[in-house]
PDB file of N, CA and C in Angstrom:
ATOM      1  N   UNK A   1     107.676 126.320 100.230  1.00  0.00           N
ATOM      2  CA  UNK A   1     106.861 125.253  99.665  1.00  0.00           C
ATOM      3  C   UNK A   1     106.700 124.163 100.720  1.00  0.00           C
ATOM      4  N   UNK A   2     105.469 123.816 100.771  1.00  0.00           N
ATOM      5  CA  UNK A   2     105.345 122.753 101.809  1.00  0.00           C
ATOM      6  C   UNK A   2     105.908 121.532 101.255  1.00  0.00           C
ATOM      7  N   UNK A   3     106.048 120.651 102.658  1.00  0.00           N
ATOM      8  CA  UNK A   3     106.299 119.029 101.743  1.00  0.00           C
ATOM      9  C   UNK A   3     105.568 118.277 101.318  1.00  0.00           C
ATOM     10  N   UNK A   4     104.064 118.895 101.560  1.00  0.00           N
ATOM     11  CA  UNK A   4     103.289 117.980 100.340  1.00  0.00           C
ATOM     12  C   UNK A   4     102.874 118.633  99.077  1.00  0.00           C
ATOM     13  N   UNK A   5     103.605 119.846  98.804  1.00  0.00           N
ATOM     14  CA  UNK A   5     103.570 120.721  97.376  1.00  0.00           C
ATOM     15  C   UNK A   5     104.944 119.832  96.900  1.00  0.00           C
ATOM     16  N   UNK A   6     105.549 119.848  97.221  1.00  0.00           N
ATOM     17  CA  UNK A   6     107.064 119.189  96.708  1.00  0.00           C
ATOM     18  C   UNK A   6     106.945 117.689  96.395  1.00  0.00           C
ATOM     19  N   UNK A   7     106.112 116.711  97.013  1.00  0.00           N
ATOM     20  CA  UNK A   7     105.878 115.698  97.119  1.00  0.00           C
ATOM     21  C   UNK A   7     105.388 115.451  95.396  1.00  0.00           C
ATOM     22  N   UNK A   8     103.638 116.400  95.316  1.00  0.00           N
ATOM     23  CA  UNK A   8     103.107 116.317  94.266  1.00  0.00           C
ATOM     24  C   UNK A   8     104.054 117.306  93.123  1.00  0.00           C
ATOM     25  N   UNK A   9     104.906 118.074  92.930  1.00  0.00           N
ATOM     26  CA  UNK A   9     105.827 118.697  92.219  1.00  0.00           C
ATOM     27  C   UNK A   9     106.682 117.130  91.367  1.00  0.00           C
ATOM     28  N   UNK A  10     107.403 116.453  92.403  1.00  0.00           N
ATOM     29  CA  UNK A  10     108.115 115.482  92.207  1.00  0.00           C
ATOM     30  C   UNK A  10     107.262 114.281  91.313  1.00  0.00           C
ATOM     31  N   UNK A  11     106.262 114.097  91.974  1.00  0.00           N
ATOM     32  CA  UNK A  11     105.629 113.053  90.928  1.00  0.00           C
ATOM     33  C   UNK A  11     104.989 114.001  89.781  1.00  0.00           C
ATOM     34  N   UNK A  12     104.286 114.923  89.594  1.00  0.00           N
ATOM     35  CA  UNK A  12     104.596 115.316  87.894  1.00  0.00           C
ATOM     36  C   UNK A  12     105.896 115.399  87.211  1.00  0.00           C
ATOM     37  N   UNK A  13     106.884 115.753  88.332  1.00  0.00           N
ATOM     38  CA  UNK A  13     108.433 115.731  87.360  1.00  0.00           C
ATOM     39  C   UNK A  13     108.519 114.451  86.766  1.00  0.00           C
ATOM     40  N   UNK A  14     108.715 113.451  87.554  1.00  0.00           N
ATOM     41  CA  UNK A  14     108.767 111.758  87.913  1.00  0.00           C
ATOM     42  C   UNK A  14     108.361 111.618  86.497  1.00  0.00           C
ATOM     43  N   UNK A  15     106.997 112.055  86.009  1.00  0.00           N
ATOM     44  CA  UNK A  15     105.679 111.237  85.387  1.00  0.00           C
ATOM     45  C   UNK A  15     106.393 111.940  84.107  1.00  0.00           C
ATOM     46  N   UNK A  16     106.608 113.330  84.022  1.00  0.00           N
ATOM     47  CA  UNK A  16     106.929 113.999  82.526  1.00  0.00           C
ATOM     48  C   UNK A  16     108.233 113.298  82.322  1.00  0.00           C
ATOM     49  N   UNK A  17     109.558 113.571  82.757  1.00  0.00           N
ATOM     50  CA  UNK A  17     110.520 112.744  82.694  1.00  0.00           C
ATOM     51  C   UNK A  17     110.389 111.715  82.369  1.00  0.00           C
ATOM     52  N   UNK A  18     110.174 110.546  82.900  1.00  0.00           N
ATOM     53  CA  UNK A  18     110.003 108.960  82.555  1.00  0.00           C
ATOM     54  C   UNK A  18     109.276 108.801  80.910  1.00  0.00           C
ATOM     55  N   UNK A  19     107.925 109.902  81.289  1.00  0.00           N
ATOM     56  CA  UNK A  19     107.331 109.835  79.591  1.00  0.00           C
ATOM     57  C   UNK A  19     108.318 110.105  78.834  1.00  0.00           C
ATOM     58  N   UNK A  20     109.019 111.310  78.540  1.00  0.00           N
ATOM     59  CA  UNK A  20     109.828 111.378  78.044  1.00  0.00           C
ATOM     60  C   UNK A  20     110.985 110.277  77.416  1.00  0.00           C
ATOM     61  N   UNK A  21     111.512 109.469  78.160  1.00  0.00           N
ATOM     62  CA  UNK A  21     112.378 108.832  77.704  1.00  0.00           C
ATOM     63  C   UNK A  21     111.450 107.735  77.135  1.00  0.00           C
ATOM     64  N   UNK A  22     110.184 107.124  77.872  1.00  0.00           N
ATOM     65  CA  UNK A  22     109.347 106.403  77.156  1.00  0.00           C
ATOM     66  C   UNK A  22     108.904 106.684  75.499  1.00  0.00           C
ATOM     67  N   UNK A  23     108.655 108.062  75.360  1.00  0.00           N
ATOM     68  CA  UNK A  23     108.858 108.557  74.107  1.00  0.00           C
ATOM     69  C   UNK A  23     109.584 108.274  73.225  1.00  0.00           C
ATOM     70  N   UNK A  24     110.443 108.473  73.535  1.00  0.00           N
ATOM     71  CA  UNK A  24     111.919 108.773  72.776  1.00  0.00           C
ATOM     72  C   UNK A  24     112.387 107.183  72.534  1.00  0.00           C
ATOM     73  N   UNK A  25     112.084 106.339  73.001  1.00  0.00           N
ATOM     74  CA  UNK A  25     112.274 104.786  72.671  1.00  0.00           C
ATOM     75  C   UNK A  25     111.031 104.524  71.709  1.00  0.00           C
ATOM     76  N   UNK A  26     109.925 104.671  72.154  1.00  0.00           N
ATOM     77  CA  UNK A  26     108.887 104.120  71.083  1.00  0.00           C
ATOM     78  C   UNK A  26     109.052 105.126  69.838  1.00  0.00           C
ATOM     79  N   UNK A  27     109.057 106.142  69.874  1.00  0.00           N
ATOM     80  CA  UNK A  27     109.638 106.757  68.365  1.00  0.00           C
ATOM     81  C   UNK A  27     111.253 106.076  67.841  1.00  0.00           C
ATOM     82  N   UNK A  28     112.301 105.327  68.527  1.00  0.00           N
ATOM     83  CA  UNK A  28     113.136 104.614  68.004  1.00  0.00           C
ATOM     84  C   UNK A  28     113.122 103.498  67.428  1.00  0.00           C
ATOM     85  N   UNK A  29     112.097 102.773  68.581  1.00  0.00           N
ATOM     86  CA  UNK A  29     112.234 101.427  68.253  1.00  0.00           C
ATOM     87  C   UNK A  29     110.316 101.037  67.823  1.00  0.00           C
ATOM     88  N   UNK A  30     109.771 101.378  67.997  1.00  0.00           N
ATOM     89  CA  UNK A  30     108.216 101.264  67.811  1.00  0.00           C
ATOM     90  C   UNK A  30     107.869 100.399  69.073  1.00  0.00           C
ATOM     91  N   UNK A  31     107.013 100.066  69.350  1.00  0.00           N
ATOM     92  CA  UNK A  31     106.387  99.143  70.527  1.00  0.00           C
ATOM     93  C   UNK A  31     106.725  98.054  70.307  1.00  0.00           C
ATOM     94  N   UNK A  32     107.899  97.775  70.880  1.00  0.00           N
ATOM     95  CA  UNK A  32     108.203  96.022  70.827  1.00  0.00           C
ATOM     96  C   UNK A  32     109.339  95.595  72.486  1.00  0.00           C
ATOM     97  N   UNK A  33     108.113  94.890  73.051  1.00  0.00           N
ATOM     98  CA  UNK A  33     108.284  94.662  74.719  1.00  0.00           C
ATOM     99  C   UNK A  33     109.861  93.880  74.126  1.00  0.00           C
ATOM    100  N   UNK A  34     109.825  93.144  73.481  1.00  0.00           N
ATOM    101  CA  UNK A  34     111.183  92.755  73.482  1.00  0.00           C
ATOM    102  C   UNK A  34     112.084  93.317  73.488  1.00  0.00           C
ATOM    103  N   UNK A  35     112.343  94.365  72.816  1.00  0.00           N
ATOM    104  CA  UNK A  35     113.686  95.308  72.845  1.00  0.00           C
ATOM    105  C   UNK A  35     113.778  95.979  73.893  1.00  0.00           C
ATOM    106  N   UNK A  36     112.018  96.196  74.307  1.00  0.00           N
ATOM    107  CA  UNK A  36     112.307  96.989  75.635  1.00  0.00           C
ATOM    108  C   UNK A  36     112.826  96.903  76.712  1.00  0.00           C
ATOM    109  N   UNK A  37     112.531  95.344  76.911  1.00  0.00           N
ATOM    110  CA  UNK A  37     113.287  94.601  77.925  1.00  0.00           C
ATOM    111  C   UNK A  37     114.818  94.256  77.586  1.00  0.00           C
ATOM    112  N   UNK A  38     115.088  94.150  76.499  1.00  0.00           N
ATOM    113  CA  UNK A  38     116.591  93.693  76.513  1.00  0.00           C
ATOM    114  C   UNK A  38     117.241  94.541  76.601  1.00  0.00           C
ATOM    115  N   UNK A  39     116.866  96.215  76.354  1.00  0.00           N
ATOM    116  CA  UNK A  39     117.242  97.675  76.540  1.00  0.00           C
ATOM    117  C   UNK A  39     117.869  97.547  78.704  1.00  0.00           C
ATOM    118  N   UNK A  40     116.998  96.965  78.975  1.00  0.00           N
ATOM    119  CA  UNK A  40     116.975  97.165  80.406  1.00  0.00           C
ATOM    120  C   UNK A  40     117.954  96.689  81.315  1.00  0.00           C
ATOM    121  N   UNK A  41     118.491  95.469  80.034  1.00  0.00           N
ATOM    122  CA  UNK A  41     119.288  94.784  80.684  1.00  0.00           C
ATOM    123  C   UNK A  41     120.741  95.005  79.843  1.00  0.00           C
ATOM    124  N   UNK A  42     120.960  95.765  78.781  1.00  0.00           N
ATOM    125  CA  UNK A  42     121.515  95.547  78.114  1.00  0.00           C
ATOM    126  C   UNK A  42     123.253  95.931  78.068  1.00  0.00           C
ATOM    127  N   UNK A  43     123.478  96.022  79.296  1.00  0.00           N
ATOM    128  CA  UNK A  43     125.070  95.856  80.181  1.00  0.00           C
ATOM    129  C   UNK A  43     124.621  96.024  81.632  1.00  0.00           C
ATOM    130  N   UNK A  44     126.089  96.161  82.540  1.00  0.00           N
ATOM    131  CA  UNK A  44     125.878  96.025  83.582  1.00  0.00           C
ATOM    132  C   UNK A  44     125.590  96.949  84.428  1.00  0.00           C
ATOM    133  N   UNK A  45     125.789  98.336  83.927  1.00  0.00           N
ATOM    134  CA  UNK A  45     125.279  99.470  84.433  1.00  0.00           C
ATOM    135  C   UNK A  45     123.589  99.377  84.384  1.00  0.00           C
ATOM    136  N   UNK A  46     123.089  99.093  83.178  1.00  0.00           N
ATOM    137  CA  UNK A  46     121.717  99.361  83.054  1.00  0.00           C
ATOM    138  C   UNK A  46     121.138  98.249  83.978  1.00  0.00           C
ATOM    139  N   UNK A  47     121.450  97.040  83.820  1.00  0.00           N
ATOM    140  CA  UNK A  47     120.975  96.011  84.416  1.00  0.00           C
ATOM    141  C   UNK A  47     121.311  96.548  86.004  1.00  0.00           C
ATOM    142  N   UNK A  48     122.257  97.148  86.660  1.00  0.00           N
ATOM    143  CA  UNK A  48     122.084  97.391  88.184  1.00  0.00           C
ATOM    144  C   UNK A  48     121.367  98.420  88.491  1.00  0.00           C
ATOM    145  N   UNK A  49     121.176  99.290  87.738  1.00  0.00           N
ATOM    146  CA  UNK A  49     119.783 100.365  87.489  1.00  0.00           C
ATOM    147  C   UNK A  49     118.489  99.688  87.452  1.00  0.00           C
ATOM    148  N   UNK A  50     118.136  98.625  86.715  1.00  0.00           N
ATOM    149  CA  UNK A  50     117.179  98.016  86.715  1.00  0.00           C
ATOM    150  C   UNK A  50     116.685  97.215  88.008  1.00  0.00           C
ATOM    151  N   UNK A  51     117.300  96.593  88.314  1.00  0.00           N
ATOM    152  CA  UNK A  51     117.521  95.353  89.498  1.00  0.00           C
ATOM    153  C   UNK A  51     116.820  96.257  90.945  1.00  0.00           C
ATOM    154  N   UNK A  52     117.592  97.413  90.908  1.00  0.00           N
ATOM    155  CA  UNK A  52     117.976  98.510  91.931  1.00  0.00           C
ATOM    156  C   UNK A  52     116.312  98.886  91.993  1.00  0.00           C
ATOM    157  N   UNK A  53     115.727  99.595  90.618  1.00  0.00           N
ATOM    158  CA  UNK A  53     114.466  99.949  90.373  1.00  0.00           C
ATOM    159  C   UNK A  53     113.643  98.514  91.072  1.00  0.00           C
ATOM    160  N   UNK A  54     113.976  97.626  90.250  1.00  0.00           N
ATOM    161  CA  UNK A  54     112.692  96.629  90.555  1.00  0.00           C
ATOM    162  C   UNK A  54     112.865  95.891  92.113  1.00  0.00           C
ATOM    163  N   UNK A  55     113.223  96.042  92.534  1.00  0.00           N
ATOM    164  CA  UNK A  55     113.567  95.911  94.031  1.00  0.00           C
ATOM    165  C   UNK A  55     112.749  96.539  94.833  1.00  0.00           C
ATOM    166  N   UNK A  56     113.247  98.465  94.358  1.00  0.00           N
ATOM    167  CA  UNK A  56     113.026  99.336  95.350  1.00  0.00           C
ATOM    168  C   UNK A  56     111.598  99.301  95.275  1.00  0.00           C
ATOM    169  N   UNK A  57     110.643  99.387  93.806  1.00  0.00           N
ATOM    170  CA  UNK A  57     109.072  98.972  93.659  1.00  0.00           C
ATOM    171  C   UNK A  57     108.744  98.190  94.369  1.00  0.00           C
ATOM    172  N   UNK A  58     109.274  96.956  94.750  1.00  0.00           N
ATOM    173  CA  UNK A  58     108.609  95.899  95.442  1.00  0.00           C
ATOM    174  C   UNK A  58     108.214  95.950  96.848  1.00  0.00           C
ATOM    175  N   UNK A  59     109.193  96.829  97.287  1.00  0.00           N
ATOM    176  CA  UNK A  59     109.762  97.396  98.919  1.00  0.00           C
ATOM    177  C   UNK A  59     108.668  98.006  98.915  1.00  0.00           C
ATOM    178  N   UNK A  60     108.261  98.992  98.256  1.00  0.00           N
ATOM    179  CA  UNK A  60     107.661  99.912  97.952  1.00  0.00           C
ATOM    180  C   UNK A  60     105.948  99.552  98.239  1.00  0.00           C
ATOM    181  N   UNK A  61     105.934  98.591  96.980  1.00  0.00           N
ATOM    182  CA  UNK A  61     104.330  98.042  97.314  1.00  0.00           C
ATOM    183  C   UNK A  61     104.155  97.347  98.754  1.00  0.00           C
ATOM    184  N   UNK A  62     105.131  96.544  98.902  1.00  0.00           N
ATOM    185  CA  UNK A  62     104.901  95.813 100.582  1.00  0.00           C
ATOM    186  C   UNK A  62     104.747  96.803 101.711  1.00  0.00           C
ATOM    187  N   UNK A  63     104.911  97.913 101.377  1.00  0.00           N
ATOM    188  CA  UNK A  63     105.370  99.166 102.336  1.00  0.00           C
ATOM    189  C   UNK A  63     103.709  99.700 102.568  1.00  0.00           C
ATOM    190  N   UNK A  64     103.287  99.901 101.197  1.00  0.00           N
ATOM    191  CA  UNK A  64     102.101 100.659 101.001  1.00  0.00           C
ATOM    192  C   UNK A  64     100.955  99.677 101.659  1.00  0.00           C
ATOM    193  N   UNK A  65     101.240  97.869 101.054  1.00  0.00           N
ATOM    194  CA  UNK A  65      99.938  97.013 101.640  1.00  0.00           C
ATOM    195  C   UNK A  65      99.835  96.920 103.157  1.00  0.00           C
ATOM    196  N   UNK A  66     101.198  97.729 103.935  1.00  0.00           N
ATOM    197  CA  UNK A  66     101.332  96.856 105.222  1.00  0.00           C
ATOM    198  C   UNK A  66     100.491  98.755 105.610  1.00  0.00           C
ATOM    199  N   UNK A  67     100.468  99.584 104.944  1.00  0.00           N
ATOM    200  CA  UNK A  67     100.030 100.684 105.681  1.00  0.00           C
ATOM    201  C   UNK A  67      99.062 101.380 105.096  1.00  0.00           C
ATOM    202  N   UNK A  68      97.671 100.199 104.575  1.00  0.00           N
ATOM    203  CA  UNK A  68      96.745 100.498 103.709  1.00  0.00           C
ATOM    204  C   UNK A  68      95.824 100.928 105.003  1.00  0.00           C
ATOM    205  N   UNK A  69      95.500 100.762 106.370  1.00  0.00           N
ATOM    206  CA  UNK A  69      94.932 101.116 107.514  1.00  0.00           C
ATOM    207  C   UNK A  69      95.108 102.561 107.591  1.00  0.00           C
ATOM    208  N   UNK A  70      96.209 102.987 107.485  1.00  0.00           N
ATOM    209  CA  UNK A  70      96.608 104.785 107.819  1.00  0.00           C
ATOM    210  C   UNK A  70      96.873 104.898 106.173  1.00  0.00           C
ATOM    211  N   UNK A  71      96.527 104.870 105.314  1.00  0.00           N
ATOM    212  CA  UNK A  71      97.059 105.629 104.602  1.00  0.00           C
ATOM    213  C   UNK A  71      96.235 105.182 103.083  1.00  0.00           C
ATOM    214  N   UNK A  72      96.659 105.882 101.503  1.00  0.00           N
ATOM    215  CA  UNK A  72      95.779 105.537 100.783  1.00  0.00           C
ATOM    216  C   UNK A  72      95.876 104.394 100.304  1.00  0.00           C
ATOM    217  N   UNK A  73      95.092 103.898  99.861  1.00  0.00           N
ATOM    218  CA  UNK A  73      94.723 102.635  99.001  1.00  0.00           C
ATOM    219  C   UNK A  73      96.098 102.425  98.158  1.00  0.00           C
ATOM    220  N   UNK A  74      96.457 100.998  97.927  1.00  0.00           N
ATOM    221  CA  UNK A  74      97.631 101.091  96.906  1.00  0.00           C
ATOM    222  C   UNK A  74      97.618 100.676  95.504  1.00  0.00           C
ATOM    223  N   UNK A  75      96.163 100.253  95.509  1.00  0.00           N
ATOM    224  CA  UNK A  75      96.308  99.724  93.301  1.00  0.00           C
ATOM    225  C   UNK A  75      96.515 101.183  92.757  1.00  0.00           C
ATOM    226  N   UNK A  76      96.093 102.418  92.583  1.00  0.00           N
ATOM    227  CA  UNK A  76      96.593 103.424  91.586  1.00  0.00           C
ATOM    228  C   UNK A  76      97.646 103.551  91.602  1.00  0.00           C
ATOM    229  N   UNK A  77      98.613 103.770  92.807  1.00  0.00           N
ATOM    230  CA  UNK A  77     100.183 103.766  92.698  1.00  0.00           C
ATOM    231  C   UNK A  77     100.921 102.654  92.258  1.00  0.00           C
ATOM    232  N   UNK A  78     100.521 101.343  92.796  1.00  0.00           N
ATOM    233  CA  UNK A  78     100.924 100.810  91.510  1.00  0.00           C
ATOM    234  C   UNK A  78     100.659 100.287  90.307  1.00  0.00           C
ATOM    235  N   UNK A  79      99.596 100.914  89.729  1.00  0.00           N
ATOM    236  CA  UNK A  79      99.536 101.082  88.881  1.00  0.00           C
ATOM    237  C   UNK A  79     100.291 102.158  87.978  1.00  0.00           C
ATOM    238  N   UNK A  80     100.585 103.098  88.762  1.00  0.00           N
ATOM    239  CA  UNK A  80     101.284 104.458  88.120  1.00  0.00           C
ATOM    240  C   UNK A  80     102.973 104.026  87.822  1.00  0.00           C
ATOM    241  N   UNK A  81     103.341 102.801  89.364  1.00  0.00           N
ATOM    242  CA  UNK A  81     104.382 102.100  89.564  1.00  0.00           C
ATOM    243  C   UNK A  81     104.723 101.381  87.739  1.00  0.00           C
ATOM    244  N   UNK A  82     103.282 101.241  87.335  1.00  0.00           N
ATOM    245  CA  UNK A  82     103.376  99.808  86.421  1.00  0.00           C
ATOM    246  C   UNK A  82     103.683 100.711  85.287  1.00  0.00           C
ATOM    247  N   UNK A  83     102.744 101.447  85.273  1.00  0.00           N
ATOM    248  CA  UNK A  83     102.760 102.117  83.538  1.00  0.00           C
ATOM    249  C   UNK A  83     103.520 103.275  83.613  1.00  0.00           C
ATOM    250  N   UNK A  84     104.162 104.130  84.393  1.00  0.00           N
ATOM    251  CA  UNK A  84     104.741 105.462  84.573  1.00  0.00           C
ATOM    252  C   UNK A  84     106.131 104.900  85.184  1.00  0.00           C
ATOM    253  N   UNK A  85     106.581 104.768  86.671  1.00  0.00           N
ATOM    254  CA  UNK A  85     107.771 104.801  87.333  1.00  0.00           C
ATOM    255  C   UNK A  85     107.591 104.893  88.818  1.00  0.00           C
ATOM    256  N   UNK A  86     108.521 104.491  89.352  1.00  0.00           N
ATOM    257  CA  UNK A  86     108.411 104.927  90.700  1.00  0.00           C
ATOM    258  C   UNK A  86     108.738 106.261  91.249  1.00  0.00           C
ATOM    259  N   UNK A  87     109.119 107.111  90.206  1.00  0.00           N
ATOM    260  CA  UNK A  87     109.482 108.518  90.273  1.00  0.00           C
ATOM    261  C   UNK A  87     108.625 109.391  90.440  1.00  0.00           C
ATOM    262  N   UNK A  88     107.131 108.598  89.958  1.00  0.00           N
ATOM    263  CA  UNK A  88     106.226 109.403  89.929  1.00  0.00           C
ATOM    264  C   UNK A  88     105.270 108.808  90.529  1.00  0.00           C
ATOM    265  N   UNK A  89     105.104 107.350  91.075  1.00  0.00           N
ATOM    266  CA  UNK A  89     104.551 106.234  91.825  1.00  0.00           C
ATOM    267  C   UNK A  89     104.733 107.071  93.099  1.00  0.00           C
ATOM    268  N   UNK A  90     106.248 106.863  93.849  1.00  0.00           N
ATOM    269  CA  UNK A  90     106.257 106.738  95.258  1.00  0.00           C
ATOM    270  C   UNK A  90     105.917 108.482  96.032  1.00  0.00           C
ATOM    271  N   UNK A  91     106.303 109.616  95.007  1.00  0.00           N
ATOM    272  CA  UNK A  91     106.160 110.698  95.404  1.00  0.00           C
ATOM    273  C   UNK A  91     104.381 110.786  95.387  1.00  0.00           C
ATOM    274  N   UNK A  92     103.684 110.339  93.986  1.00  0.00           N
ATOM    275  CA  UNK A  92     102.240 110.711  94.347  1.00  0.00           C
ATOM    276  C   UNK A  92     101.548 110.089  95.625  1.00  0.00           C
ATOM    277  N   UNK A  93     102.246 108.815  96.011  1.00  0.00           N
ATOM    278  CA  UNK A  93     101.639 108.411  97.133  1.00  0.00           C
ATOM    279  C   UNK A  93     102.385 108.943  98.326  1.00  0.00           C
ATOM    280  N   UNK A  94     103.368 109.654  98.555  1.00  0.00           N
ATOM    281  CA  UNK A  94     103.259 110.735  99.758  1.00  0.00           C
ATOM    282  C   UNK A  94     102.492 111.607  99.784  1.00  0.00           C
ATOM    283  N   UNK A  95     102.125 112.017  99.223  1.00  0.00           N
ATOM    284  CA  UNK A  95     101.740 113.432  98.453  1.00  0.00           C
ATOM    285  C   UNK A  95      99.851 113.263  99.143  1.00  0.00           C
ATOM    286  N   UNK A  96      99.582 111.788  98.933  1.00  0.00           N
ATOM    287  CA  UNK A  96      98.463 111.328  98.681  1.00  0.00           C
ATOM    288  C   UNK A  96      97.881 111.019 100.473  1.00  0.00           C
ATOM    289  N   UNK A  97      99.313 110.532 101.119  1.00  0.00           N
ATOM    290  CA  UNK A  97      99.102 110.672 102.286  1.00  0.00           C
ATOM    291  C   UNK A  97      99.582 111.801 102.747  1.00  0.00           C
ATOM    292  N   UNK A  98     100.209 112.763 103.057  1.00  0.00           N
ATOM    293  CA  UNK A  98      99.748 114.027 103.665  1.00  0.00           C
ATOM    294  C   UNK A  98      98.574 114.915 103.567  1.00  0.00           C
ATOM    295  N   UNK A  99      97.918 114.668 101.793  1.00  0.00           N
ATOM    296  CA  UNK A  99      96.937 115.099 102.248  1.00  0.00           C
ATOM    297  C   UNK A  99      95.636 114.309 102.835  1.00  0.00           C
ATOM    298  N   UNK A 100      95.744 113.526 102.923  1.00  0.00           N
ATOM    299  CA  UNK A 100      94.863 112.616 103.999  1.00  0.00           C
ATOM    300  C   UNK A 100      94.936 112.859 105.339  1.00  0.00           C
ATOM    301  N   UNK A 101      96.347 113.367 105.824  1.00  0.00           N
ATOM    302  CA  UNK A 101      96.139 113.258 107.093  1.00  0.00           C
ATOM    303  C   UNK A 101      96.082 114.781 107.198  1.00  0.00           C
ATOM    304  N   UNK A 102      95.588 115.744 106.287  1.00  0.00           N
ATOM    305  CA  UNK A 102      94.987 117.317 106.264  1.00  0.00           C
ATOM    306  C   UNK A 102      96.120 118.103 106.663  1.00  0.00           C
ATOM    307  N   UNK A 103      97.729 117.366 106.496  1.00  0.00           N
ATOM    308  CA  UNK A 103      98.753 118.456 106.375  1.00  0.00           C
ATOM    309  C   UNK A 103      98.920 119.850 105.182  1.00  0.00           C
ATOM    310  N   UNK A 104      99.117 121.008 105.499  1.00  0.00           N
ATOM    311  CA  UNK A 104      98.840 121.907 104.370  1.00  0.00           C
ATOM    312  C   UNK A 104     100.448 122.254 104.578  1.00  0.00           C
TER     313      UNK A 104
END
């Protein structure tokens, strides 16, 4: 398997996974940003999971704006960043640049 089959492999995993647990909260709790957020924080394990996540996104977008010259555009990823994960954010945008630069 090449590494840009694995790349795009990883962000559908990323994207089904994450839905998944996204699921499985809004069938618990119904759509309410409040719980969702206090879910996130709601000891210290989750909260350094969180912190860790929202960090590594940020790295992430500064990474993508500083290498929008070579590489793809960055509002869909983060957008995918926003509403999906970075699980499925940072792999589609490798994925997105190899095939740009016509690696098979």
């Amino acid at each position: 398997m090449s590494l840009k089959n694995l790349y795009l492999l990883a962000a559908v995993l990323g994207a089904i996974i994450s839905i998944v647990f996204y699921a499985n909260f809004v069938a618990a709790q119904g759509i309410d940003l409040v719980a969702f957020v206090q879910a996130l924080f709601v000891n210290g394990a989750t909260g350094g999971f969180t912190a860790d996540l929202l960090i590594s996104s940020f790295v992430f977008w500064i990474y993508m704006f500083s290498q929008r010259a070579r590489g793809p555009q960055p509002w869909l990823f983060i957008a995918l960043n926003l509403g999906i994960g970075l699980s499925c954010a940072l792999p589609g945008y490798l994925y997105a640049r190899e095939r740009a630069k016509g690696i098979v």
